[in-house]
Protein backbone atom coordinates (compact mmCIF):
# COMPACT_ATOMS: atom_id res chain seq x y z
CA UNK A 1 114.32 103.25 95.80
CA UNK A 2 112.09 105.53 97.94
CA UNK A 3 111.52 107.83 94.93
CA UNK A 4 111.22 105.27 92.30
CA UNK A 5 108.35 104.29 94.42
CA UNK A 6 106.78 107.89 94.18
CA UNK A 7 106.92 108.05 90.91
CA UNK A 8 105.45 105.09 90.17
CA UNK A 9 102.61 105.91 92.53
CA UNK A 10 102.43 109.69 90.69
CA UNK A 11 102.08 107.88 87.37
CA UNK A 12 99.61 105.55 88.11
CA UNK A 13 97.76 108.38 89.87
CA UNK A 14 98.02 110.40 86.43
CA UNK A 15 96.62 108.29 84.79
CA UNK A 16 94.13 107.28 86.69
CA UNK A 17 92.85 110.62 86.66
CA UNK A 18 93.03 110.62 82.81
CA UNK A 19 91.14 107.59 82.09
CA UNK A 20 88.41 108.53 84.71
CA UNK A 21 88.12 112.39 82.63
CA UNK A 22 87.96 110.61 79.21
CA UNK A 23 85.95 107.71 79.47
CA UNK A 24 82.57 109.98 79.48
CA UNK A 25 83.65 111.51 76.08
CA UNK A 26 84.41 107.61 74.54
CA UNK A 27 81.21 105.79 76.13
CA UNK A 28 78.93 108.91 77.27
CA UNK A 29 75.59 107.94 79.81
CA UNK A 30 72.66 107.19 77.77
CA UNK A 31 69.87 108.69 79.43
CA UNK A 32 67.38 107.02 76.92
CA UNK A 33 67.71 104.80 74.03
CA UNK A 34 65.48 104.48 71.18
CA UNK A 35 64.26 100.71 70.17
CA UNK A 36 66.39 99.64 66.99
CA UNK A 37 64.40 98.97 63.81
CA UNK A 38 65.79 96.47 62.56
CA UNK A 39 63.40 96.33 59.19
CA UNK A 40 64.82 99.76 57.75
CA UNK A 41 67.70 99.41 56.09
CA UNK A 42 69.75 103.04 55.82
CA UNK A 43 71.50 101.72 53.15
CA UNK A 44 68.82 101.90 50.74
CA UNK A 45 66.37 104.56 52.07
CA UNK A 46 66.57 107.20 55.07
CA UNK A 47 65.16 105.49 58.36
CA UNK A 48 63.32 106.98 61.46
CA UNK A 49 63.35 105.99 65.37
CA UNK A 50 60.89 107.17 68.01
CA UNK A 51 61.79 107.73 71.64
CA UNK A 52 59.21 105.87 74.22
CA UNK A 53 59.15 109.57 75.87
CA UNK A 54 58.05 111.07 72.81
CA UNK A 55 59.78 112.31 69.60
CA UNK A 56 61.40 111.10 66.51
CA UNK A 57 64.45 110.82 65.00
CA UNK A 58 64.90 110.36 61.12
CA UNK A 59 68.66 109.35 59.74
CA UNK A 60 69.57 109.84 55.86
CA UNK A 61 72.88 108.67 54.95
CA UNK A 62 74.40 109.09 51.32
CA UNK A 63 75.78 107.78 48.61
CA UNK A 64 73.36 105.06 48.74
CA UNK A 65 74.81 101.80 49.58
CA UNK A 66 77.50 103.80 52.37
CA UNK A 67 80.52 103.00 50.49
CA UNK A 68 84.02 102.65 53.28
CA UNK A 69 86.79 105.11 53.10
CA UNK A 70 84.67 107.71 50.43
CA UNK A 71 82.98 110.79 52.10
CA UNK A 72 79.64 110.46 53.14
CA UNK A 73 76.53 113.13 53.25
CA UNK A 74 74.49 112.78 56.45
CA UNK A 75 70.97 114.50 57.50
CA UNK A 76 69.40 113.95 60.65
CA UNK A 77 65.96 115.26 60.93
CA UNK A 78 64.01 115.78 64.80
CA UNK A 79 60.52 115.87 65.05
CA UNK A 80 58.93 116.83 68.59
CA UNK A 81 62.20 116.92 70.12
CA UNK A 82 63.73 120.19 72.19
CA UNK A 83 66.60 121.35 70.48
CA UNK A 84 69.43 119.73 71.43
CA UNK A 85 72.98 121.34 73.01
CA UNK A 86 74.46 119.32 70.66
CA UNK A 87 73.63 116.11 67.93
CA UNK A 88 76.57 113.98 67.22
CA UNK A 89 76.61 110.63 64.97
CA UNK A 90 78.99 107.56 66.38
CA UNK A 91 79.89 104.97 64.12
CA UNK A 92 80.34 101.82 65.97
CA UNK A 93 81.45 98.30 64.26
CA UNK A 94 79.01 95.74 65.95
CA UNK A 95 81.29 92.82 65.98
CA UNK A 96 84.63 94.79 65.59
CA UNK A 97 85.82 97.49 67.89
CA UNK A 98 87.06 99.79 64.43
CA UNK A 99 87.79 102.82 67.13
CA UNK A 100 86.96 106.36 67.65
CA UNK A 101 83.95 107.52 64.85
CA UNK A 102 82.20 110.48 66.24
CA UNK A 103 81.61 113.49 64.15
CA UNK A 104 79.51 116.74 65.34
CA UNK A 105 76.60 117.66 62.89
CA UNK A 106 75.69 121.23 62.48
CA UNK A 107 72.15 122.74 62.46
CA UNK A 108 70.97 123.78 59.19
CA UNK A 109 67.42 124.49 59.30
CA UNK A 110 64.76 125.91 61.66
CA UNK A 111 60.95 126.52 61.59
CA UNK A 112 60.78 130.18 60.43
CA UNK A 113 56.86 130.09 61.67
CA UNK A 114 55.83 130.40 58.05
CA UNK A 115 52.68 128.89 56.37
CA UNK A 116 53.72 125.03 55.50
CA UNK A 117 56.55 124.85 58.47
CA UNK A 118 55.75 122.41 61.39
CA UNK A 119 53.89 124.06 64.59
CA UNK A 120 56.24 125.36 67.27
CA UNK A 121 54.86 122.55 69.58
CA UNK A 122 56.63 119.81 66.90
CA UNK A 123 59.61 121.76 66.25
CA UNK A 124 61.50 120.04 62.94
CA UNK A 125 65.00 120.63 62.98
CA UNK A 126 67.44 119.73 60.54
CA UNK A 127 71.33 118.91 61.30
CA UNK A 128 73.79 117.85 58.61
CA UNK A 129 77.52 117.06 58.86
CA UNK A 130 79.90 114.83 57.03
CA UNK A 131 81.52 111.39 57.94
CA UNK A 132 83.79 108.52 56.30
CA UNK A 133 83.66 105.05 57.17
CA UNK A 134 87.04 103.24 57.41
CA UNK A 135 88.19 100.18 55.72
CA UNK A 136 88.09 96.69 57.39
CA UNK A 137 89.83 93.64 57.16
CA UNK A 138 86.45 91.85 56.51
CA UNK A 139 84.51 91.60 53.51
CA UNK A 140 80.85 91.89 55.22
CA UNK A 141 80.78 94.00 57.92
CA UNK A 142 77.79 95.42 60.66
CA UNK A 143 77.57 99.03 61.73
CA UNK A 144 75.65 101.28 64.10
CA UNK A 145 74.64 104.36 63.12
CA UNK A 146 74.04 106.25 67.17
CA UNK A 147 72.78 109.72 66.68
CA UNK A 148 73.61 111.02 69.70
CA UNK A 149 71.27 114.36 70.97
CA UNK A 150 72.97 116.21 73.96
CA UNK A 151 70.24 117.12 76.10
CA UNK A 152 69.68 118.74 79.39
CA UNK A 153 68.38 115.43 80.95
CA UNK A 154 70.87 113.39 79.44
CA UNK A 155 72.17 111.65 75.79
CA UNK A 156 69.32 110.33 73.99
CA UNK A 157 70.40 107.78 71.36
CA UNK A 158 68.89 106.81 68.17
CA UNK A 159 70.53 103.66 67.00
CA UNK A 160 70.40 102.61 63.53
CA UNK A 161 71.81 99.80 61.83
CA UNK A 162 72.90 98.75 58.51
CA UNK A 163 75.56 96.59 57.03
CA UNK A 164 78.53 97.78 54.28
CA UNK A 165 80.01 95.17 52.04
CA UNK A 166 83.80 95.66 50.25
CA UNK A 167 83.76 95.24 46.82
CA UNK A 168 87.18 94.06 45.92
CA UNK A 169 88.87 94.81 42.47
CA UNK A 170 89.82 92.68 40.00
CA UNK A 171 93.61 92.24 39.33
């Protein structure tokens, strides 16, 4: 009885210590958040975001329209920002926990210093990356788009929003 009662205790201990390691990577600290705007609509055009400290963030996602379960192209453009450690994009269902959707974006372009690039003091940098939206059981559904910019200070968030719609097909 004695060591069913140590094991039990191990396990719960085990996990424990699981759940407190993970639950950073699922819902990281936000150090700042960028106000939503709600009048852009990604769907239809690429969308921007500025911090309150300073800095911008600019989101284009394609196809047009953002299409569930088909591969999607996505761009996210900084302006005035210090590179980041690391820019990921989490795709969160608004009113429907649709689970894990994080996907790493990859830098792609820096200011060479050239004529016609941005001044070193508003660094532009470009990060691109690929990511799928899954199917849901609803026909109208509301995402968040969170770019999320690993910086020294903290996560800063850009949240965009923008709704996808399933087109069913005719029998």
């Amino acid at each position: 009885m004695l060591l069913w009662g140590l094991v039990a205790v191990l396990a719960l201990a085990v996990i424990g210590v699981v759940l407190y390691k993970t639950l950073p990577l699922l819902h990281p600290p936000i150090a700042e958040r960028a106000p939503l705007d709600a009048g852009c609509d990604v769907r239809r055009s690429p969308c921007a975001v500025r911090f309150d400290s300073g800095g911008g963030v600019r989101l284009d996602i394609r196809p047009r329209g953002i299409p569930v379960v088909h591969p999607l192209q996505v761009e996210v453009v900084l302006d005035g920002l210090s590179p980041p450690r690391r820019v990921e994009l989490d795709l969160v269902g608004v009113d429907m926990d649709m689970g894990y959707n994080r996907v790493a974006l990859e830098l792609s372009s820096v200011p060479t210093g050239e004529p016609g690039d941005e001044p070193t003091d508003a660094r532009t940098l470009t990060y691109r990356g690929g990511a799928m939206l899954p199917i849901c059981v609803r026909d109208r559904m509301t995402w968040e788009a969170r770019v999320l910019l690993h910086q020294p200070r903290g996560i800063l968030a850009a949240p965009f929003r923008f709704e996808t719609v399933r087109v069913r097909q005719a029998p």
